[in-house]
PDB file of N, CA and C in Angstrom:
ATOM      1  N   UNK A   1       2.671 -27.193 -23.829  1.00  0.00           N
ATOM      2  CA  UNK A   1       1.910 -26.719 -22.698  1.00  0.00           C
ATOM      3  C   UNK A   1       1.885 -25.182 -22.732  1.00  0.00           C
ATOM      4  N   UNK A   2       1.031 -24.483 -22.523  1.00  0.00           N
ATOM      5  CA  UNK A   2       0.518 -22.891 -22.556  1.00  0.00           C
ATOM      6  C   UNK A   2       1.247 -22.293 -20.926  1.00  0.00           C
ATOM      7  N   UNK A   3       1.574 -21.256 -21.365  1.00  0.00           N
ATOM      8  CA  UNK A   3       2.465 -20.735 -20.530  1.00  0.00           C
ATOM      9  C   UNK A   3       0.931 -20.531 -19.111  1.00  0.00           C
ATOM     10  N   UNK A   4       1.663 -20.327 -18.458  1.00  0.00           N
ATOM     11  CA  UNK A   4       0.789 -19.829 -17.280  1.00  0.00           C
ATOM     12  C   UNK A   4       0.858 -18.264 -16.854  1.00  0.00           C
ATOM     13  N   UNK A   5      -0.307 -17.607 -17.186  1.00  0.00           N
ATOM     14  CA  UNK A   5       0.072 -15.760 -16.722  1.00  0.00           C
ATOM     15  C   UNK A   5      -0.160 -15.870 -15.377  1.00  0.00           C
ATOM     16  N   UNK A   6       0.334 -14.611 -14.686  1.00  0.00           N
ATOM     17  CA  UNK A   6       0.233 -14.167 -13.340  1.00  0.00           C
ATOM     18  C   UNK A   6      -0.932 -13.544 -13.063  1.00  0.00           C
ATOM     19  N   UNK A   7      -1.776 -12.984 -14.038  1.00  0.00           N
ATOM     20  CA  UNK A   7      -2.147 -12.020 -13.750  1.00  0.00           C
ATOM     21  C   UNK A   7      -3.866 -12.630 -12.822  1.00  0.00           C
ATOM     22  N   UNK A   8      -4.162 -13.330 -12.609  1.00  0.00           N
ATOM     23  CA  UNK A   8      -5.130 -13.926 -11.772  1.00  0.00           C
ATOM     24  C   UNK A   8      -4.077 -13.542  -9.861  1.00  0.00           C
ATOM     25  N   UNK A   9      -3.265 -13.424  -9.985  1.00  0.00           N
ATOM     26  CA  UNK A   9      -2.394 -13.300  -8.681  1.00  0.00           C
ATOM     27  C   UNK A   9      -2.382 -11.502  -8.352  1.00  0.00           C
ATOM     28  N   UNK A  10      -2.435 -10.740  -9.479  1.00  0.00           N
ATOM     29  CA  UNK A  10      -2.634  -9.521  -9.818  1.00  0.00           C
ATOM     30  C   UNK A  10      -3.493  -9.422  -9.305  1.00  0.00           C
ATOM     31  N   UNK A  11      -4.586  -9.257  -9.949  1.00  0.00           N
ATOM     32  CA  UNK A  11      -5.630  -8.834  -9.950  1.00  0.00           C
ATOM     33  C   UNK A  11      -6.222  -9.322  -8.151  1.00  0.00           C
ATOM     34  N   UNK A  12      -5.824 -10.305  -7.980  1.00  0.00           N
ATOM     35  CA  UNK A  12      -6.010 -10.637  -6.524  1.00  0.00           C
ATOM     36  C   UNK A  12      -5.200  -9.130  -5.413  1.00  0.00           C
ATOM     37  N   UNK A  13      -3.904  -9.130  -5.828  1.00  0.00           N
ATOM     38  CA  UNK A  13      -3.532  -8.236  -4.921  1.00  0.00           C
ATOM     39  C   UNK A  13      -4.445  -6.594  -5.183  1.00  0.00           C
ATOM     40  N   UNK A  14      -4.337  -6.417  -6.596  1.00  0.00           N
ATOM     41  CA  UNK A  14      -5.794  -5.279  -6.526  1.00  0.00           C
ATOM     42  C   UNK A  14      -6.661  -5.264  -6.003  1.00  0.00           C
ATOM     43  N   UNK A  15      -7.332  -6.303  -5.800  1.00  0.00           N
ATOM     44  CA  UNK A  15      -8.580  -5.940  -5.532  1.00  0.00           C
ATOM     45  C   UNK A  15      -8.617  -5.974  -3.875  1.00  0.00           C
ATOM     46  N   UNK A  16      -7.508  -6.742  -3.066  1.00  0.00           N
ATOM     47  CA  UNK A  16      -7.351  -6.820  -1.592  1.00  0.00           C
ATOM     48  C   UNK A  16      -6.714  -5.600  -1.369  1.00  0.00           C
ATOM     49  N   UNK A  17      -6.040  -4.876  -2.120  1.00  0.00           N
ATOM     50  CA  UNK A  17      -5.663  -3.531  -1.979  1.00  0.00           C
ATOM     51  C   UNK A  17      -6.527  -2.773  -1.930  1.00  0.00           C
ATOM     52  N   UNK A  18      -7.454  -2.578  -2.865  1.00  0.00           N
ATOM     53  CA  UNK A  18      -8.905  -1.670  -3.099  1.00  0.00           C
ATOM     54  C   UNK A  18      -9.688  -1.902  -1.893  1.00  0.00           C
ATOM     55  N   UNK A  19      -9.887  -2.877  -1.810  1.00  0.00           N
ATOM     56  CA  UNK A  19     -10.665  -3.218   0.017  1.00  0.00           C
ATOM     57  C   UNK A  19      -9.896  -2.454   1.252  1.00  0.00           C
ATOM     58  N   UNK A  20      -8.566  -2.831   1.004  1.00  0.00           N
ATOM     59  CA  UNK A  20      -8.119  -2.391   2.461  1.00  0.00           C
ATOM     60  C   UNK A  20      -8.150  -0.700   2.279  1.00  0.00           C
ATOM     61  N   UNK A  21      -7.398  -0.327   1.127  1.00  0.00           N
ATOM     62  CA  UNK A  21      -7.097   1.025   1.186  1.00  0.00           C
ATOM     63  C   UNK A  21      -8.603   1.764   0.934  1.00  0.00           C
ATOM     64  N   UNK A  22      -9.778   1.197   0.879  1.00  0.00           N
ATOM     65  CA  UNK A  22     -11.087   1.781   1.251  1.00  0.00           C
ATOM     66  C   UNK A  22     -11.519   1.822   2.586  1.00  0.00           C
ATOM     67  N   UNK A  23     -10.999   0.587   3.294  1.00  0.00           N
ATOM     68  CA  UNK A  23     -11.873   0.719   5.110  1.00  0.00           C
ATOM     69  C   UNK A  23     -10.854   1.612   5.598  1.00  0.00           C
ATOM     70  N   UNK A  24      -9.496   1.193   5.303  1.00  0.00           N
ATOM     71  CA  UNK A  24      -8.326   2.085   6.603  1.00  0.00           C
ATOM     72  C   UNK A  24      -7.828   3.535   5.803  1.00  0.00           C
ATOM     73  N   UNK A  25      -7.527   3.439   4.864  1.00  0.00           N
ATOM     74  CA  UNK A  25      -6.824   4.754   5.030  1.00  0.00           C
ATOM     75  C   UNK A  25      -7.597   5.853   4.825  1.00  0.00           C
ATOM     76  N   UNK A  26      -8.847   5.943   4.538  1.00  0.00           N
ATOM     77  CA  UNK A  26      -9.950   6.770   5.072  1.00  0.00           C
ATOM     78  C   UNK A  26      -9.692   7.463   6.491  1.00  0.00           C
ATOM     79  N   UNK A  27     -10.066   6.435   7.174  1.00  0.00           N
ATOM     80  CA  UNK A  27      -9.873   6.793   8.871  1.00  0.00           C
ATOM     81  C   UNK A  27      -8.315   7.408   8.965  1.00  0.00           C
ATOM     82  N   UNK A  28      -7.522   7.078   9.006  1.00  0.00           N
ATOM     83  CA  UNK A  28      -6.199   7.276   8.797  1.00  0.00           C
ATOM     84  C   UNK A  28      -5.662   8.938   8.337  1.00  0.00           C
ATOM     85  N   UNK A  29      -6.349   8.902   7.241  1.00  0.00           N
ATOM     86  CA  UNK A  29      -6.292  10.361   6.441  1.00  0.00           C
ATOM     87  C   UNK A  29      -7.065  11.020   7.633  1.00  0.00           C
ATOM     88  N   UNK A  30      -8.215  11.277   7.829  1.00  0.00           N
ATOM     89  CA  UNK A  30      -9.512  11.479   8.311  1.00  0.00           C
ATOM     90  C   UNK A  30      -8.515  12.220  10.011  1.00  0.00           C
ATOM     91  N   UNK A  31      -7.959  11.246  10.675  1.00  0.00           N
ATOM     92  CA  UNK A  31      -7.485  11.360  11.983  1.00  0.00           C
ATOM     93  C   UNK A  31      -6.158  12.305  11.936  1.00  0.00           C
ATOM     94  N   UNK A  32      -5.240  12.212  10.876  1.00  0.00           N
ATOM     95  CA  UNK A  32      -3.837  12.480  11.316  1.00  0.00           C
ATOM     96  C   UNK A  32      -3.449  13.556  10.242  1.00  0.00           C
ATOM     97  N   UNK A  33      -4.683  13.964   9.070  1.00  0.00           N
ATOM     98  CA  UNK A  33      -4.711  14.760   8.120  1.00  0.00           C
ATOM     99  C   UNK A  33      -5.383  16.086   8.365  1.00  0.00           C
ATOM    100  N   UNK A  34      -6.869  15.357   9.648  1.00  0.00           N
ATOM    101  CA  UNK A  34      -7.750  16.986   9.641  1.00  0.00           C
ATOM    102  C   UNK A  34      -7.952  16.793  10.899  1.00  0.00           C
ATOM    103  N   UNK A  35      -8.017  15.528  12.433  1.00  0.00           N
ATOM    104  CA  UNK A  35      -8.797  16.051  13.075  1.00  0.00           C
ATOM    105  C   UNK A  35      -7.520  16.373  14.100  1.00  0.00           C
ATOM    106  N   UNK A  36      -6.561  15.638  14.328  1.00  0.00           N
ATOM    107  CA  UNK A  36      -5.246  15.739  15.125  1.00  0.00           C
ATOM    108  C   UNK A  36      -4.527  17.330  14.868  1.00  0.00           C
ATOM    109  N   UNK A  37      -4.553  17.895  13.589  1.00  0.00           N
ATOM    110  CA  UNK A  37      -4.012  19.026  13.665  1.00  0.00           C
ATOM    111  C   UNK A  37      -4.860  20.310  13.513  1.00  0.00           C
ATOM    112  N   UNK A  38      -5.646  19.800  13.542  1.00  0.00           N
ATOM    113  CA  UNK A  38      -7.130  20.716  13.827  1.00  0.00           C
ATOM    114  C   UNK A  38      -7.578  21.349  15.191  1.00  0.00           C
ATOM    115  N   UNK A  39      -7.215  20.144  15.833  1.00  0.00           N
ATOM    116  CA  UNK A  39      -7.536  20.207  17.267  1.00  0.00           C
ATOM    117  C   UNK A  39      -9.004  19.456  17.602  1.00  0.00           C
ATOM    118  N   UNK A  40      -9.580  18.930  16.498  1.00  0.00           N
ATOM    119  CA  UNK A  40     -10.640  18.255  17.218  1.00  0.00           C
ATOM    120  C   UNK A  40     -10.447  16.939  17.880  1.00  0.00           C
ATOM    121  N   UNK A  41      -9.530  16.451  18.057  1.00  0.00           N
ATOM    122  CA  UNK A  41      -9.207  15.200  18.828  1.00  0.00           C
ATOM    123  C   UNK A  41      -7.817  15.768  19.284  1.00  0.00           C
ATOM    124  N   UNK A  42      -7.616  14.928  20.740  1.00  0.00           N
ATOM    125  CA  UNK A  42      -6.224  15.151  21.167  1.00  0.00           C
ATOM    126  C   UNK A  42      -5.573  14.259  20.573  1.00  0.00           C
ATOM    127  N   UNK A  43      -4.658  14.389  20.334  1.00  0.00           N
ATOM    128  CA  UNK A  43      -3.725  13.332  19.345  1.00  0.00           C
ATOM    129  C   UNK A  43      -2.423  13.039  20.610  1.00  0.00           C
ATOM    130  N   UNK A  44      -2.682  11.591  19.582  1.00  0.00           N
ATOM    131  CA  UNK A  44      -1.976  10.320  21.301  1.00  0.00           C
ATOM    132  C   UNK A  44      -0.464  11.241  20.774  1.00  0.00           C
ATOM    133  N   UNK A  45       0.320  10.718  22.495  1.00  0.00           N
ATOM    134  CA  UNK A  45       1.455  11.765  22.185  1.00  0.00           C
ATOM    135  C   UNK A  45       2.426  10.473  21.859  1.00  0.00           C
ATOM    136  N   UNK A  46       4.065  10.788  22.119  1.00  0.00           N
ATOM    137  CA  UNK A  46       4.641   9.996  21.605  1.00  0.00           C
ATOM    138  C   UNK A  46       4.486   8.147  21.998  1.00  0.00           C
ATOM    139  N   UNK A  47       4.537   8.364  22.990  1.00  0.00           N
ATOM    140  CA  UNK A  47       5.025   6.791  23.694  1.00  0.00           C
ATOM    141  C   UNK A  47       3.930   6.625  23.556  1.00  0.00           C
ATOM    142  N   UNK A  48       2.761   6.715  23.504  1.00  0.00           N
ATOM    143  CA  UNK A  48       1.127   6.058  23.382  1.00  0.00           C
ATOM    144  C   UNK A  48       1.213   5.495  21.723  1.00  0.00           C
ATOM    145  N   UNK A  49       1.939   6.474  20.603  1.00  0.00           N
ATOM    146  CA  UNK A  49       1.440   5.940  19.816  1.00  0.00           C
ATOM    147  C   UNK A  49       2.866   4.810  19.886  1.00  0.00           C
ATOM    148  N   UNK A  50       3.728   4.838  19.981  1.00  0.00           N
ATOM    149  CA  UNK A  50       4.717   3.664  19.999  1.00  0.00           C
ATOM    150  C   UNK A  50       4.703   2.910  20.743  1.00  0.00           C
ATOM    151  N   UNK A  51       3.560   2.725  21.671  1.00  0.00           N
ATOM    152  CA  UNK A  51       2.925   1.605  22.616  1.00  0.00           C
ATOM    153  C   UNK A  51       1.665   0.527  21.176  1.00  0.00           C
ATOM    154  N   UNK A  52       1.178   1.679  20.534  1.00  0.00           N
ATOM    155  CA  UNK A  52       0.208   1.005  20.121  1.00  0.00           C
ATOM    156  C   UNK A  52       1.129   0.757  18.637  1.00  0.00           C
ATOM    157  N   UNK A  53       1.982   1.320  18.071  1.00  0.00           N
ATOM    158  CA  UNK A  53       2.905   0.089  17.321  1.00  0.00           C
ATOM    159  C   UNK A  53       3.744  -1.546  17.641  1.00  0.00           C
ATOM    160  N   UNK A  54       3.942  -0.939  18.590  1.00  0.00           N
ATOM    161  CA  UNK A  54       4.541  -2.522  19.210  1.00  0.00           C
ATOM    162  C   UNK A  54       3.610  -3.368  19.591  1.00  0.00           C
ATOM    163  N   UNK A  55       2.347  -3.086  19.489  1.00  0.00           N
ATOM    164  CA  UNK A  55       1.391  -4.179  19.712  1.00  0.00           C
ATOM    165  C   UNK A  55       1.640  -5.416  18.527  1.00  0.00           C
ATOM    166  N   UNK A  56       1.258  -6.700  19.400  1.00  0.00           N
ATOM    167  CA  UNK A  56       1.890  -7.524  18.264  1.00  0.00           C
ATOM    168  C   UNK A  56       0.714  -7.877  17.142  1.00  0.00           C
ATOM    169  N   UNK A  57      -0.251  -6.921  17.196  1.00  0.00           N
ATOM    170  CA  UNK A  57      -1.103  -7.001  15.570  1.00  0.00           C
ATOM    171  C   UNK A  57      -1.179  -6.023  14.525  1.00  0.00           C
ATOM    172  N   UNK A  58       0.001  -5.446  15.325  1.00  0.00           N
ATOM    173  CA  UNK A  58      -0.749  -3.876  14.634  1.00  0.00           C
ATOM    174  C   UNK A  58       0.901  -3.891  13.718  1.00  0.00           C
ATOM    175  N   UNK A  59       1.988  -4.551  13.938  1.00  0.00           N
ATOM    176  CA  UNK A  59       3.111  -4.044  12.636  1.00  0.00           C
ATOM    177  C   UNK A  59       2.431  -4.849  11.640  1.00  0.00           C
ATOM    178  N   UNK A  60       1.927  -5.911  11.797  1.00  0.00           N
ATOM    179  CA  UNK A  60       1.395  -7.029  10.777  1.00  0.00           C
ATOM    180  C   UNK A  60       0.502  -6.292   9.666  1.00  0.00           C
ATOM    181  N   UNK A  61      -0.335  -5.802  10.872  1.00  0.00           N
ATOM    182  CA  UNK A  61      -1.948  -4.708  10.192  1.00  0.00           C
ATOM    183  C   UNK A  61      -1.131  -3.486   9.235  1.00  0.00           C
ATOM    184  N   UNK A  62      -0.432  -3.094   9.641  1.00  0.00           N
ATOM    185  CA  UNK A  62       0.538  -1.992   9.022  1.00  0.00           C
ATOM    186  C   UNK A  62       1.122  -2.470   7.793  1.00  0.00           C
ATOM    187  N   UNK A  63       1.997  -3.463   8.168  1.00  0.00           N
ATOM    188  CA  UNK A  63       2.555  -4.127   7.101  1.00  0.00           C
ATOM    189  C   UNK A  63       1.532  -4.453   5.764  1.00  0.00           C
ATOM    190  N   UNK A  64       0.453  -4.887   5.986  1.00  0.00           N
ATOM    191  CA  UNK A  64      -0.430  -5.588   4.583  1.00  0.00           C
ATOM    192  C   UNK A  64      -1.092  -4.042   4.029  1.00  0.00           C
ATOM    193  N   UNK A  65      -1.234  -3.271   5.325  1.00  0.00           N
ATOM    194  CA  UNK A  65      -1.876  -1.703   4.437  1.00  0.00           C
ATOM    195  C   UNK A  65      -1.081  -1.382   3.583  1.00  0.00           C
ATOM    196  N   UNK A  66       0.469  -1.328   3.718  1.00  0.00           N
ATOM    197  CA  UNK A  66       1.417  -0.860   2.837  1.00  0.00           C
ATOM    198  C   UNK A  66       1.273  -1.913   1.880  1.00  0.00           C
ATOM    199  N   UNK A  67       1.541  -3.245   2.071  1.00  0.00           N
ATOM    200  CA  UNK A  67       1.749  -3.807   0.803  1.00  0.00           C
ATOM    201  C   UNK A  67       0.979  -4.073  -0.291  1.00  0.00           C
ATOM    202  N   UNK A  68      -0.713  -4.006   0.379  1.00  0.00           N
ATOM    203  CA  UNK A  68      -1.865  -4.237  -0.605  1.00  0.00           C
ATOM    204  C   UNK A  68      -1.923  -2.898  -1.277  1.00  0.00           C
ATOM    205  N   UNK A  69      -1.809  -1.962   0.072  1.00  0.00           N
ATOM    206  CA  UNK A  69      -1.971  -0.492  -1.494  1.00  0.00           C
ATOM    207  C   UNK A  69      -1.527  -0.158  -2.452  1.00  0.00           C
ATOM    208  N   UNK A  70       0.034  -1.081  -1.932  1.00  0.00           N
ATOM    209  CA  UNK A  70       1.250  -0.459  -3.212  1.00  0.00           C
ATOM    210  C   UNK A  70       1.101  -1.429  -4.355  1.00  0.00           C
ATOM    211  N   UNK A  71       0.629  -2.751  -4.336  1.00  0.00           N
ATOM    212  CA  UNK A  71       0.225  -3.297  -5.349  1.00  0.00           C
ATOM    213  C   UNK A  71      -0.979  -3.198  -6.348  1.00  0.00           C
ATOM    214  N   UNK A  72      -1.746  -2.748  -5.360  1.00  0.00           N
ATOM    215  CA  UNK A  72      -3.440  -1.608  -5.612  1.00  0.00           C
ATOM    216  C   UNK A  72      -3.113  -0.451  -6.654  1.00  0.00           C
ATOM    217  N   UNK A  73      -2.101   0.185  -6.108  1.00  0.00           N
ATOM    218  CA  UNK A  73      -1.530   1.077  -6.838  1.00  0.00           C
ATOM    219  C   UNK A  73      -0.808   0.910  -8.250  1.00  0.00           C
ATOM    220  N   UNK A  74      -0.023  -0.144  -8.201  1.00  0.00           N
ATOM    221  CA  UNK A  74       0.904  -0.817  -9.467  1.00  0.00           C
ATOM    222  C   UNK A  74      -0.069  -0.794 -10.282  1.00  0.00           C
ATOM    223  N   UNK A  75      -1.055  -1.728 -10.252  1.00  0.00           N
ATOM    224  CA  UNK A  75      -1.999  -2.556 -11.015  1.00  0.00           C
ATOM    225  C   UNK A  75      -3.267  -1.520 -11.501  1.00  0.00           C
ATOM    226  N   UNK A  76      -3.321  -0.257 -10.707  1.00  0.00           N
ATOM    227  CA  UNK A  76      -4.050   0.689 -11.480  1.00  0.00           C
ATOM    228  C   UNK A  76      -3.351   1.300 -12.288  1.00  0.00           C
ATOM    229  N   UNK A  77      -1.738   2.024 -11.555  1.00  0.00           N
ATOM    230  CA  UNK A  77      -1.070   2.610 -12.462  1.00  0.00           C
ATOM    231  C   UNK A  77      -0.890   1.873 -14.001  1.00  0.00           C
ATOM    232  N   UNK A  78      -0.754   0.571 -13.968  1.00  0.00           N
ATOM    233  CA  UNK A  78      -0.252   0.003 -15.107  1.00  0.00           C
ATOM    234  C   UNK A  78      -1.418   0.421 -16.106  1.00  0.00           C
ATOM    235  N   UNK A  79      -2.221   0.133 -15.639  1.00  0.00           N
ATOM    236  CA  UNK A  79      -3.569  -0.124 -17.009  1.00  0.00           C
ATOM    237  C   UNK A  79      -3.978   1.869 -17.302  1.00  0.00           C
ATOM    238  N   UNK A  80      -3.761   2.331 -15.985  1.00  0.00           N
ATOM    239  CA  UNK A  80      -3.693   3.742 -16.281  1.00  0.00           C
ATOM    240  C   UNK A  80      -1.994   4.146 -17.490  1.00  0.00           C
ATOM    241  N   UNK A  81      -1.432   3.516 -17.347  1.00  0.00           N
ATOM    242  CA  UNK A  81      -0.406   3.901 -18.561  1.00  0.00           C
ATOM    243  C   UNK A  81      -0.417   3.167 -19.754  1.00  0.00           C
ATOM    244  N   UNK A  82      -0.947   1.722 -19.829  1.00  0.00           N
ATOM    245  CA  UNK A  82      -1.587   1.154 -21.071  1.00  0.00           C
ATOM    246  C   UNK A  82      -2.754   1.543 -21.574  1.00  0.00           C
ATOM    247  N   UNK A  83      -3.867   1.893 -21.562  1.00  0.00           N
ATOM    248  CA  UNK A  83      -4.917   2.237 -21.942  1.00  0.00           C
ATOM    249  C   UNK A  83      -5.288   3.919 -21.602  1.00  0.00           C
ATOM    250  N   UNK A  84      -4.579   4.578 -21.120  1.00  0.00           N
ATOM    251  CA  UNK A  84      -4.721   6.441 -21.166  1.00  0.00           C
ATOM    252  C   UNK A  84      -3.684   6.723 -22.013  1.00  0.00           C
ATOM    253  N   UNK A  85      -2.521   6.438 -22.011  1.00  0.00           N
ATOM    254  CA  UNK A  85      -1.010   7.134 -22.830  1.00  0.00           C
ATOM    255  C   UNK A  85      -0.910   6.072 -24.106  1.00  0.00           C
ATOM    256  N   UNK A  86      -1.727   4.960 -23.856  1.00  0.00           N
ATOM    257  CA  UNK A  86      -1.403   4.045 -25.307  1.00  0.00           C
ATOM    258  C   UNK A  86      -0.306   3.914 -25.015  1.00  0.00           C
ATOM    259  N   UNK A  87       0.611   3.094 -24.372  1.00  0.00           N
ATOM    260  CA  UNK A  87       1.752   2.444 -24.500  1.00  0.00           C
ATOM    261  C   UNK A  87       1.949   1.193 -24.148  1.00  0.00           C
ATOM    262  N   UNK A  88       0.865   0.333 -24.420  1.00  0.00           N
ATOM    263  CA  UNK A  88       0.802  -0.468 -24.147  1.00  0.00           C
ATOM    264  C   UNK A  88       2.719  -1.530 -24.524  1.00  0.00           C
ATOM    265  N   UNK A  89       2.793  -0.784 -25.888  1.00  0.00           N
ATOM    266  CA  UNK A  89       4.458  -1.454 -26.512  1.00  0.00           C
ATOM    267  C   UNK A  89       5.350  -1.438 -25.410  1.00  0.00           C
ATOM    268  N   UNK A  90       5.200  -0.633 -24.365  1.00  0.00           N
ATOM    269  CA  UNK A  90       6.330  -1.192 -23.494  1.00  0.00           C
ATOM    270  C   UNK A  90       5.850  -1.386 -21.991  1.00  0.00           C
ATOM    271  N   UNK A  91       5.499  -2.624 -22.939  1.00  0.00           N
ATOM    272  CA  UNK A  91       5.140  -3.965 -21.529  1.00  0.00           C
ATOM    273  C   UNK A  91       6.334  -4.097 -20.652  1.00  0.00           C
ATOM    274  N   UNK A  92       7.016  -4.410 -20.792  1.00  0.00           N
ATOM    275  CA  UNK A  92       8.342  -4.990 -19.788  1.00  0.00           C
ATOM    276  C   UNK A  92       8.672  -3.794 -19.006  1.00  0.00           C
ATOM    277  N   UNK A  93       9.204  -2.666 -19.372  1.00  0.00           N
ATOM    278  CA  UNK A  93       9.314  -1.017 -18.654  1.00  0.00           C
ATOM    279  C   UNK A  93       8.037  -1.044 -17.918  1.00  0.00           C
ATOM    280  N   UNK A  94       6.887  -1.121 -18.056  1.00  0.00           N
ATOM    281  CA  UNK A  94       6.063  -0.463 -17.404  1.00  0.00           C
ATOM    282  C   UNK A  94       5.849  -1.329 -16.090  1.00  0.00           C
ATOM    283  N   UNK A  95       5.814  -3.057 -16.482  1.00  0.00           N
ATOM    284  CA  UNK A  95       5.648  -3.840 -15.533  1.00  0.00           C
ATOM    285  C   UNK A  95       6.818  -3.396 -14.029  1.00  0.00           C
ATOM    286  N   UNK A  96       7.644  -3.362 -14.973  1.00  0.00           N
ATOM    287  CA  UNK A  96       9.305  -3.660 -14.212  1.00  0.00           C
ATOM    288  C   UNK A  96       9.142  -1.909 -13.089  1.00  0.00           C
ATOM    289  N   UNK A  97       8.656  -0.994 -13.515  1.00  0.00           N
ATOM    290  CA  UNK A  97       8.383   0.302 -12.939  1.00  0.00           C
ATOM    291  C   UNK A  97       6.902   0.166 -12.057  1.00  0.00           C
ATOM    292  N   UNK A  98       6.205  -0.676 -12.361  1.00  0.00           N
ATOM    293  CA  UNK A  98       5.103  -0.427 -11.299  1.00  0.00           C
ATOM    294  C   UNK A  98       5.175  -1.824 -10.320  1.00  0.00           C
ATOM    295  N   UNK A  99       5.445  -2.467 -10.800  1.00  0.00           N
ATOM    296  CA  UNK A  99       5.666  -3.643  -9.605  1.00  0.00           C
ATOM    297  C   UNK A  99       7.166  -3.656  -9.022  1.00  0.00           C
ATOM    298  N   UNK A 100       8.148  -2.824  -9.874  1.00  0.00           N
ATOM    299  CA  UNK A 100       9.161  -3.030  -9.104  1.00  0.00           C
ATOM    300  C   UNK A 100       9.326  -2.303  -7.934  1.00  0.00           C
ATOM    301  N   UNK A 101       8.331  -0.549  -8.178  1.00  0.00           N
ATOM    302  CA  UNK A 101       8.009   0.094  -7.369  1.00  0.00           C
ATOM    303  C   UNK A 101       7.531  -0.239  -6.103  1.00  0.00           C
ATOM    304  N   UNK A 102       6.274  -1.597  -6.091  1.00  0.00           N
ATOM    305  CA  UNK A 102       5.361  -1.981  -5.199  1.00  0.00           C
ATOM    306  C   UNK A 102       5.985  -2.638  -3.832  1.00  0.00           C
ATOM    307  N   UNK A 103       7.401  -3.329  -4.651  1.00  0.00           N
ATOM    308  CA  UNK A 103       8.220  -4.425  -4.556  1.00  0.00           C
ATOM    309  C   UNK A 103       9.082  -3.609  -3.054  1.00  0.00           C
ATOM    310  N   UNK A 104       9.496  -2.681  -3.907  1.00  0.00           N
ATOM    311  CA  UNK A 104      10.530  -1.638  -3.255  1.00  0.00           C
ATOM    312  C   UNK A 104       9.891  -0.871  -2.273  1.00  0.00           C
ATOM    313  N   UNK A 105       8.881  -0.869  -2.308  1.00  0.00           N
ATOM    314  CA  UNK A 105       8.113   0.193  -1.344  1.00  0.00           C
ATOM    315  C   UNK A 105       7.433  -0.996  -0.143  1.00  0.00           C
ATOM    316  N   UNK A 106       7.286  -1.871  -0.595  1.00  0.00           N
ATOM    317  CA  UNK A 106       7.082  -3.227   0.620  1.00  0.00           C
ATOM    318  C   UNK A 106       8.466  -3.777   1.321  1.00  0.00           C
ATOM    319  N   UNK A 107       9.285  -3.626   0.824  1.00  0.00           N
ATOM    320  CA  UNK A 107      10.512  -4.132   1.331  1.00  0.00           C
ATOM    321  C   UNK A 107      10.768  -2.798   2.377  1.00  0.00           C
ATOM    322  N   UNK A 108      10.856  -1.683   1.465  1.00  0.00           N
ATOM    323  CA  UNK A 108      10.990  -0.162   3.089  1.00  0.00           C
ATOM    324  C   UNK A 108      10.085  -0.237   3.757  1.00  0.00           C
ATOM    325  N   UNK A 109       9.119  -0.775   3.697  1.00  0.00           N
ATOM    326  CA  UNK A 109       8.053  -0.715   4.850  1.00  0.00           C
ATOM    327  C   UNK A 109       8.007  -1.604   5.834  1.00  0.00           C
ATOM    328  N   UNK A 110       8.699  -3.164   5.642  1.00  0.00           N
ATOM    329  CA  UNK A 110       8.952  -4.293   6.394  1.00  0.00           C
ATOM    330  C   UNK A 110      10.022  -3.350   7.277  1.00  0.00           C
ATOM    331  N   UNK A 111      10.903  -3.042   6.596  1.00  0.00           N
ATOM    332  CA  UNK A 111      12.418  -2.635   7.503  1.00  0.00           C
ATOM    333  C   UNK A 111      11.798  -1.747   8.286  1.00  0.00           C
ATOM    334  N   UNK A 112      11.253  -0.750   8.063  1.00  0.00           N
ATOM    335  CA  UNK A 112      10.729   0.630   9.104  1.00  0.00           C
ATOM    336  C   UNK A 112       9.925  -0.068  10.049  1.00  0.00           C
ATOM    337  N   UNK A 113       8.965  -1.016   9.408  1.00  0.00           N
ATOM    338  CA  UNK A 113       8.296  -1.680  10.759  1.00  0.00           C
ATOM    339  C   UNK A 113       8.988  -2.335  12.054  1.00  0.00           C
ATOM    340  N   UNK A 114       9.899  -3.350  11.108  1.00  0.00           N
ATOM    341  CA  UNK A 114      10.614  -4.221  12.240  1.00  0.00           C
ATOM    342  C   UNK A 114      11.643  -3.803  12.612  1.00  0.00           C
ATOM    343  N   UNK A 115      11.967  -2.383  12.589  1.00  0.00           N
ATOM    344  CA  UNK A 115      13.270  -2.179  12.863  1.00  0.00           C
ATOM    345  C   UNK A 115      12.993  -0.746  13.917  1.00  0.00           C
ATOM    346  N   UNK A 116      11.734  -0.799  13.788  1.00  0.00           N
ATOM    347  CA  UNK A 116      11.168   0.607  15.578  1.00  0.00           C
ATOM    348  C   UNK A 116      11.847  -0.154  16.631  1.00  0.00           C
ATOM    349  N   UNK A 117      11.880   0.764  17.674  1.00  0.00           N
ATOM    350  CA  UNK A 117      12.269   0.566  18.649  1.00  0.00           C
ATOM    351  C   UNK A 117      11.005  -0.503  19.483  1.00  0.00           C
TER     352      UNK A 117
END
């Protein structure tokens, strides 16, 4: 029997990464990068915005931005270090460094979420 690859599961989290990290973190950048310290919007103060974290859709909504990007991210980085640097020979290092990264950076992001006040 032929092994079964992952990479149909990959390429899934890429491309739901590429979607999300195109609609939201646009706005995101956009609000808390140029218009909040700019002064063209008043920017919510503390307890408003930790009102609108504890909403119960929004750690969830938070949660998948982090995790689709960081896999969005893996899965470009990878093919950006197999096919730009030619190294493709070290498959296992590169996997183990960009998904372990994705891995690690979704796990700190669960804890920071569920662990606000």
């Amino acid at each position: 029997m032929a092994k079964r690859s992952n990479e149909p599961l990959l390429w899934a989290l890429f491309s739901g990464g590429g979607v999300v990290a195109a609609f939201l973190l646009p706005v995101l950048i956009f609000l808390y990068g140029l218009a909040f310290p700019l002064g063209w919007l008043q920017p919510p103060d503390y307890e408003r915005t930790l009102e609108l974290v504890q909403h119960p859709l929004a750690r969830p909504i938070l949660f998948l931005l982090c995790f689709l990007s960081l896999f969005h991210w893996a899965h470009r980085f990878r093919f950006t270090l197999y096919d730009g640097l030619q190294i493709k020979h070290l498959n296992l290092v590169i996997n183990l460094f960009c998904y372990g990264g994705a891995v690690t950076g979704t796990v700190a992001a669960a804890y920071l979420l569920w662990t606000l006040p």
